[in-house]
C-alpha atoms as a PDB file:
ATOM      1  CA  UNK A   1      73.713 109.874  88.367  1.00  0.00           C
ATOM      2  CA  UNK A   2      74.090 107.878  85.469  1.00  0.00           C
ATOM      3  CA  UNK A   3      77.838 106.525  84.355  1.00  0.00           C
ATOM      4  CA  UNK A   4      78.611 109.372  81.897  1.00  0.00           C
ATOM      5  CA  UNK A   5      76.979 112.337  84.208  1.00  0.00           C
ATOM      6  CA  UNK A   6      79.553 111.081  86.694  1.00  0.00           C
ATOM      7  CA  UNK A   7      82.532 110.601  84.459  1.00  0.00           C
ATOM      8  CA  UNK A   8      81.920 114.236  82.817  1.00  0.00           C
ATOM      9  CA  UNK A   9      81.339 115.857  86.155  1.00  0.00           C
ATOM     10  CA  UNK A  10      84.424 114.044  87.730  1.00  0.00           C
ATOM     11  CA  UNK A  11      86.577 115.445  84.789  1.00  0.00           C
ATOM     12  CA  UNK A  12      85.114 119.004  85.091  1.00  0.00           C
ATOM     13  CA  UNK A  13      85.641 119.214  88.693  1.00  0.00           C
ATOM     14  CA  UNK A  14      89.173 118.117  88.099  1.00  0.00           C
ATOM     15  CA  UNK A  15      89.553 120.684  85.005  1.00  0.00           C
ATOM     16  CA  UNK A  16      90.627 117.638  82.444  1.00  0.00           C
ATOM     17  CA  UNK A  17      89.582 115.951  79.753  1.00  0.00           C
ATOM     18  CA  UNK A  18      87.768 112.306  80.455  1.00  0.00           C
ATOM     19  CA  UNK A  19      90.857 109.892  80.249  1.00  0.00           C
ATOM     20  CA  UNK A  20      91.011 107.210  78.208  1.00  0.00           C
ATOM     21  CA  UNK A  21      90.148 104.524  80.941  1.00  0.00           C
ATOM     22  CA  UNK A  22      86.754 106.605  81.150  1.00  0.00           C
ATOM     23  CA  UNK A  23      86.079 107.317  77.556  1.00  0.00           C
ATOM     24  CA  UNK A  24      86.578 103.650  77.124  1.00  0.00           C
ATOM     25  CA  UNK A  25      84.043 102.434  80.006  1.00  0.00           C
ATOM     26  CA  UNK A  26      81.624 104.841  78.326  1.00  0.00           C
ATOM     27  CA  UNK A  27      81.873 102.772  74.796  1.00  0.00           C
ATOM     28  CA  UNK A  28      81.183  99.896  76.908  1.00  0.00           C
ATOM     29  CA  UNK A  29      77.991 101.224  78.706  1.00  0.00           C
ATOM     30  CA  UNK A  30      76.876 102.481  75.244  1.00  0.00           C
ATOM     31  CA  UNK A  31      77.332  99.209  73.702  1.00  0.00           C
ATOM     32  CA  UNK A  32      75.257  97.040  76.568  1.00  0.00           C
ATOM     33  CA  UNK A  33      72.151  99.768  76.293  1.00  0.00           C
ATOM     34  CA  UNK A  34      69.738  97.519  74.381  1.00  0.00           C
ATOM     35  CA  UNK A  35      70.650  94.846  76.325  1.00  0.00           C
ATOM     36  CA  UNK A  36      69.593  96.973  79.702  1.00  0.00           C
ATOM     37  CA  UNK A  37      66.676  98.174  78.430  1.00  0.00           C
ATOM     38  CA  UNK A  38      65.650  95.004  76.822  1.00  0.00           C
ATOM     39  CA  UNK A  39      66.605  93.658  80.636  1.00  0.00           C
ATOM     40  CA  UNK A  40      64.804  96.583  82.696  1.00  0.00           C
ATOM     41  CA  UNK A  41      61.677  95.672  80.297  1.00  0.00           C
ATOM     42  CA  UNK A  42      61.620  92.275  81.623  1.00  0.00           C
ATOM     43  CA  UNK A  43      61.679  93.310  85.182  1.00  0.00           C
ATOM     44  CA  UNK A  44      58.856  95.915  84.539  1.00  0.00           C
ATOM     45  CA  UNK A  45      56.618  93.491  82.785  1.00  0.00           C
ATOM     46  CA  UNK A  46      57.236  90.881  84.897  1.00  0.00           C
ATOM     47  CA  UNK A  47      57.211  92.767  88.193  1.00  0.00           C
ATOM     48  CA  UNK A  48      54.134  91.143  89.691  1.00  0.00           C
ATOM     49  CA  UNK A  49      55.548  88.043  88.969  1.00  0.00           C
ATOM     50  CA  UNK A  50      58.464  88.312  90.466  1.00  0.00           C
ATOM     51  CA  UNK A  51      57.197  89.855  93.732  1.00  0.00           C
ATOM     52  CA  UNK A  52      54.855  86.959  93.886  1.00  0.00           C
ATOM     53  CA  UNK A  53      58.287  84.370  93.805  1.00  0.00           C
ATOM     54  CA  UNK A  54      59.811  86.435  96.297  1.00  0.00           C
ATOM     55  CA  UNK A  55      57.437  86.682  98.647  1.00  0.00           C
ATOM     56  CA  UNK A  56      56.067  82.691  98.467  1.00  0.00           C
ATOM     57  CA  UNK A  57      59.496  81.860  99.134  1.00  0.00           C
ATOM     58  CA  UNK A  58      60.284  84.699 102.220  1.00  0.00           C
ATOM     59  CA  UNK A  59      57.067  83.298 103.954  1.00  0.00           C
ATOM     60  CA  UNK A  60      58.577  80.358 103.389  1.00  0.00           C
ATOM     61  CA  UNK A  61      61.933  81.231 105.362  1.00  0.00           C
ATOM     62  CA  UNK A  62      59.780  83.335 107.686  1.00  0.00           C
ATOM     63  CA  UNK A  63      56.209  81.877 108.097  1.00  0.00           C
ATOM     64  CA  UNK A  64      56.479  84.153 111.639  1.00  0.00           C
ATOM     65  CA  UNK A  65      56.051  87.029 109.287  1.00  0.00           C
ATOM     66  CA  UNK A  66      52.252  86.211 108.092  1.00  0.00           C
ATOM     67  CA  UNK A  67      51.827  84.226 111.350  1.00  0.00           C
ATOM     68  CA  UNK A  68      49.393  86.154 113.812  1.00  0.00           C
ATOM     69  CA  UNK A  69      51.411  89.104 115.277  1.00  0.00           C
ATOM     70  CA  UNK A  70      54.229  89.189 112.379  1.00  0.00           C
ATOM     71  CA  UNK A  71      54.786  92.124 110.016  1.00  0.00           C
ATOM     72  CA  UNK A  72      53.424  90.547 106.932  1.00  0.00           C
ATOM     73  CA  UNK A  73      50.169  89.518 109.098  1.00  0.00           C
ATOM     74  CA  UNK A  74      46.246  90.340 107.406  1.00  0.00           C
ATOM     75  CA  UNK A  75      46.201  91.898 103.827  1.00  0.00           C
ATOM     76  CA  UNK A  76      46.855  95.369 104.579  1.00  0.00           C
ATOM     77  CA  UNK A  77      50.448  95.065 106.158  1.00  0.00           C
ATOM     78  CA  UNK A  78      51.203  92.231 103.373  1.00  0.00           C
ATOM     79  CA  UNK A  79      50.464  94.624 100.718  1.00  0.00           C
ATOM     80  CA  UNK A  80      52.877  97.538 102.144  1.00  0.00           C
ATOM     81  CA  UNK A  81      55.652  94.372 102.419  1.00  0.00           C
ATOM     82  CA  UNK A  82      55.051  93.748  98.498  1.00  0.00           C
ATOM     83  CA  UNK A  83      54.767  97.587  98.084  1.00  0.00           C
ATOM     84  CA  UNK A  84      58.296  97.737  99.184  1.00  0.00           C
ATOM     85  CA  UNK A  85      59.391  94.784  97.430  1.00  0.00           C
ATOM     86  CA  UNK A  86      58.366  96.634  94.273  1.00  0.00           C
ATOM     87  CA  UNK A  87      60.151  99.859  95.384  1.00  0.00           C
ATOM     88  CA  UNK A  88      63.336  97.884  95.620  1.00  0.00           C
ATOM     89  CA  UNK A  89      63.185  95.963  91.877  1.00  0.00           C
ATOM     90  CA  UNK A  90      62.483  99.291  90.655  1.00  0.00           C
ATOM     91  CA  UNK A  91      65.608 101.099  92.113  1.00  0.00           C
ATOM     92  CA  UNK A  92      67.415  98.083  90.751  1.00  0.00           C
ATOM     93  CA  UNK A  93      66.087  99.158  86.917  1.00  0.00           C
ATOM     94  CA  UNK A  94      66.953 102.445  87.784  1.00  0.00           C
ATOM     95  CA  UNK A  95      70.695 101.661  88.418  1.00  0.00           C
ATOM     96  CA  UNK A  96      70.930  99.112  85.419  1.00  0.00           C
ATOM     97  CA  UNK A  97      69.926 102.171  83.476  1.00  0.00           C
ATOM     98  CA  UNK A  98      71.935 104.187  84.304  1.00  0.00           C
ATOM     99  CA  UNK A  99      75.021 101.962  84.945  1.00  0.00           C
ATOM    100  CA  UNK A 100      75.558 103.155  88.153  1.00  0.00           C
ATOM    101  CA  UNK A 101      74.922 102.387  92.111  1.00  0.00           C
ATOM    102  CA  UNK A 102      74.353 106.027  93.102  1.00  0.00           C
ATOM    103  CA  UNK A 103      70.670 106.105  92.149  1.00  0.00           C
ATOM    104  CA  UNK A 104      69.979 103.222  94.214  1.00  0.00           C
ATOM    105  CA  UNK A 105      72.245 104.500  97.291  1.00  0.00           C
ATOM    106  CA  UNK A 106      70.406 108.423  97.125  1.00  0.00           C
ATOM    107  CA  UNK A 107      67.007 106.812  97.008  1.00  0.00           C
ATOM    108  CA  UNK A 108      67.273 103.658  98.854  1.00  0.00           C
ATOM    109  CA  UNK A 109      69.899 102.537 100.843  1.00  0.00           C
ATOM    110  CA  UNK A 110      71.013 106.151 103.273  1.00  0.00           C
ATOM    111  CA  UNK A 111      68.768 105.785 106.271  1.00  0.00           C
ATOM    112  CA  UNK A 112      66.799 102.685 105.700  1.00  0.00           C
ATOM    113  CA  UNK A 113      67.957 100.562 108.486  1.00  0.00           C
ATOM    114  CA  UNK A 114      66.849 103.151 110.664  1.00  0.00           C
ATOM    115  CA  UNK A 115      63.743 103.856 108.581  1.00  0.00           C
ATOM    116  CA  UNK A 116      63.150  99.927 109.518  1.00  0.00           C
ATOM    117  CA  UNK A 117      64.433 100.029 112.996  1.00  0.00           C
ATOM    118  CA  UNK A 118      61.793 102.812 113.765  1.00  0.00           C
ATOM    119  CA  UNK A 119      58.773 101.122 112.083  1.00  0.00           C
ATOM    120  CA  UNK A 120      60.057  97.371 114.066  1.00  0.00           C
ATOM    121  CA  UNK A 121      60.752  95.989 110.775  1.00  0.00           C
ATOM    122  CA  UNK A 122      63.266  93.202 111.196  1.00  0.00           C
ATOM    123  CA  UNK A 123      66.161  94.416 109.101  1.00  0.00           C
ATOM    124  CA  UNK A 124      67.447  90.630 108.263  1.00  0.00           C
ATOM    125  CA  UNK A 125      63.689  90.212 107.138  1.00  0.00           C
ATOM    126  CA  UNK A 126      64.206  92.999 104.615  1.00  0.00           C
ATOM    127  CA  UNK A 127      67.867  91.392 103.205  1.00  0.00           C
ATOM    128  CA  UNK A 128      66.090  88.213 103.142  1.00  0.00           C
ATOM    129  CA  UNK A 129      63.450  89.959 101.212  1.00  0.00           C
ATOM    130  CA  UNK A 130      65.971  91.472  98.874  1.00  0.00           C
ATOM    131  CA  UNK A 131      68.018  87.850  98.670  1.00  0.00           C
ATOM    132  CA  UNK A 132      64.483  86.503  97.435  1.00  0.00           C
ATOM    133  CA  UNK A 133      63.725  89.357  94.725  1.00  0.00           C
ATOM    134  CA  UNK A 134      67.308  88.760  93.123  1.00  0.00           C
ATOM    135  CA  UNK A 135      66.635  84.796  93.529  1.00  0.00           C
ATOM    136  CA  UNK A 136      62.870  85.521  91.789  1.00  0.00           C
ATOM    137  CA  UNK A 137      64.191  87.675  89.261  1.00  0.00           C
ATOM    138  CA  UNK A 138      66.994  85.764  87.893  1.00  0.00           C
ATOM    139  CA  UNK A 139      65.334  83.516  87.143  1.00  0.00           C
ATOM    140  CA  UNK A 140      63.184  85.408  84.512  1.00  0.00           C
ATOM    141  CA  UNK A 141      66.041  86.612  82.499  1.00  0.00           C
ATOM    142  CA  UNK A 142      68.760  85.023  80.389  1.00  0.00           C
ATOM    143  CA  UNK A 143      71.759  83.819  81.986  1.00  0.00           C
ATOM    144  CA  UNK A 144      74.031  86.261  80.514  1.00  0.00           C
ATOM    145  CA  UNK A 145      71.949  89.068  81.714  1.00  0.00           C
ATOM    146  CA  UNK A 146      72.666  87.892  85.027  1.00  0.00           C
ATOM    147  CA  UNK A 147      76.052  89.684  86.099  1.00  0.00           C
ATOM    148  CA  UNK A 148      74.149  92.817  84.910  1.00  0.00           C
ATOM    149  CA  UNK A 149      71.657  92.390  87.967  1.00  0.00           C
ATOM    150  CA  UNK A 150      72.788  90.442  90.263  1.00  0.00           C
ATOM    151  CA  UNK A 151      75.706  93.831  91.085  1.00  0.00           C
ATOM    152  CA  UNK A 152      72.765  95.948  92.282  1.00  0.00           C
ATOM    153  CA  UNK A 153      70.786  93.941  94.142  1.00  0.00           C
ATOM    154  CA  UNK A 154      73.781  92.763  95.890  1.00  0.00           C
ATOM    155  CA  UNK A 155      74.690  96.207  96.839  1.00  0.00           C
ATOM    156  CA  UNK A 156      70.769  96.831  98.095  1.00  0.00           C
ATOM    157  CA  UNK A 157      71.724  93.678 100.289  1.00  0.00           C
ATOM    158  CA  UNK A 158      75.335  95.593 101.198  1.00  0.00           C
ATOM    159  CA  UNK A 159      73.335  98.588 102.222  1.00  0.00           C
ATOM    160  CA  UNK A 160      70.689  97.186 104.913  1.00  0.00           C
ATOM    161  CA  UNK A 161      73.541  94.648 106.357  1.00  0.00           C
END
């Protein structure tokens, strides 16, 4: 639900208008749009790229992973690791767009460590993972779109801990 779906629907349930403390972080979530979508284009265009940083460097941390036996071992179990890795930059997108963590809790974060649990997936593998993603992807984007991003994946990381 994106900011202002949640502030209206808060408001309605509570039969008042939005107060001024809402109206006012709506003005601010209107005046950062271009600078989330121009953000949330990087990470789209760049996606590969960054999956690519993220992964060199969690084979790095966990060579185990791609060694004979491990998770990430032969090309078909690799690609559903980077398959996932994509999955999670794209829920982050999906709550810098719409300013809000509830996308990204709905669709990713309710049930996964047992999702991961039940397929032997090494949960501090995955927040590794995630830790490597936010690593890979800020450094793609400008400094000062860093606070913007950093929030969500943080909260991925929150999730699976």
């Amino acid at each position: 639900m994106s900011l202002v779906t949640q502030i209206i629907t808060n408001a309605d349930n509570e039969l008042r208008y939005p107060t001024i403390g809402e109206l006012q972080a709506i003005e601010e979530y209107l005046k950062t749009g271009e600078k989330r979508i121009t953000t949330i284009s990087i990470l789209r265009d760049k996606e590969k790229e960054i999956i690519q940083k993220a992964s060199k460097k969690l084979f790095q941390i966990h060579p185990e992973y791609i060694a004979p036996g491990g998770n990430a071992q032969g090309a078909r179990k690799r690609s559903l690791c980077l398959r996932d890795y994509g999955w999670y930059l794209r829920l982050v997108t999906y709550g810098v767009l719409a300013g809000d963590k509830d996308a990204i809790e709905k669709i990713g974060i309710i049930g996964v460590r047992e999702m991961y649990n039940s397929l032997g997936v090494p949960i501090l593998g995955m927040i590794d993972a995630i830790q490597c993603l936010k690593q890979a992807t800020l450094e793609l984007i400008p400094e000062e779109d860093a606070k913007m991003i950093t929030s969500y994946f943080d909260f991925i990381i929150r999730g699976m801990s």
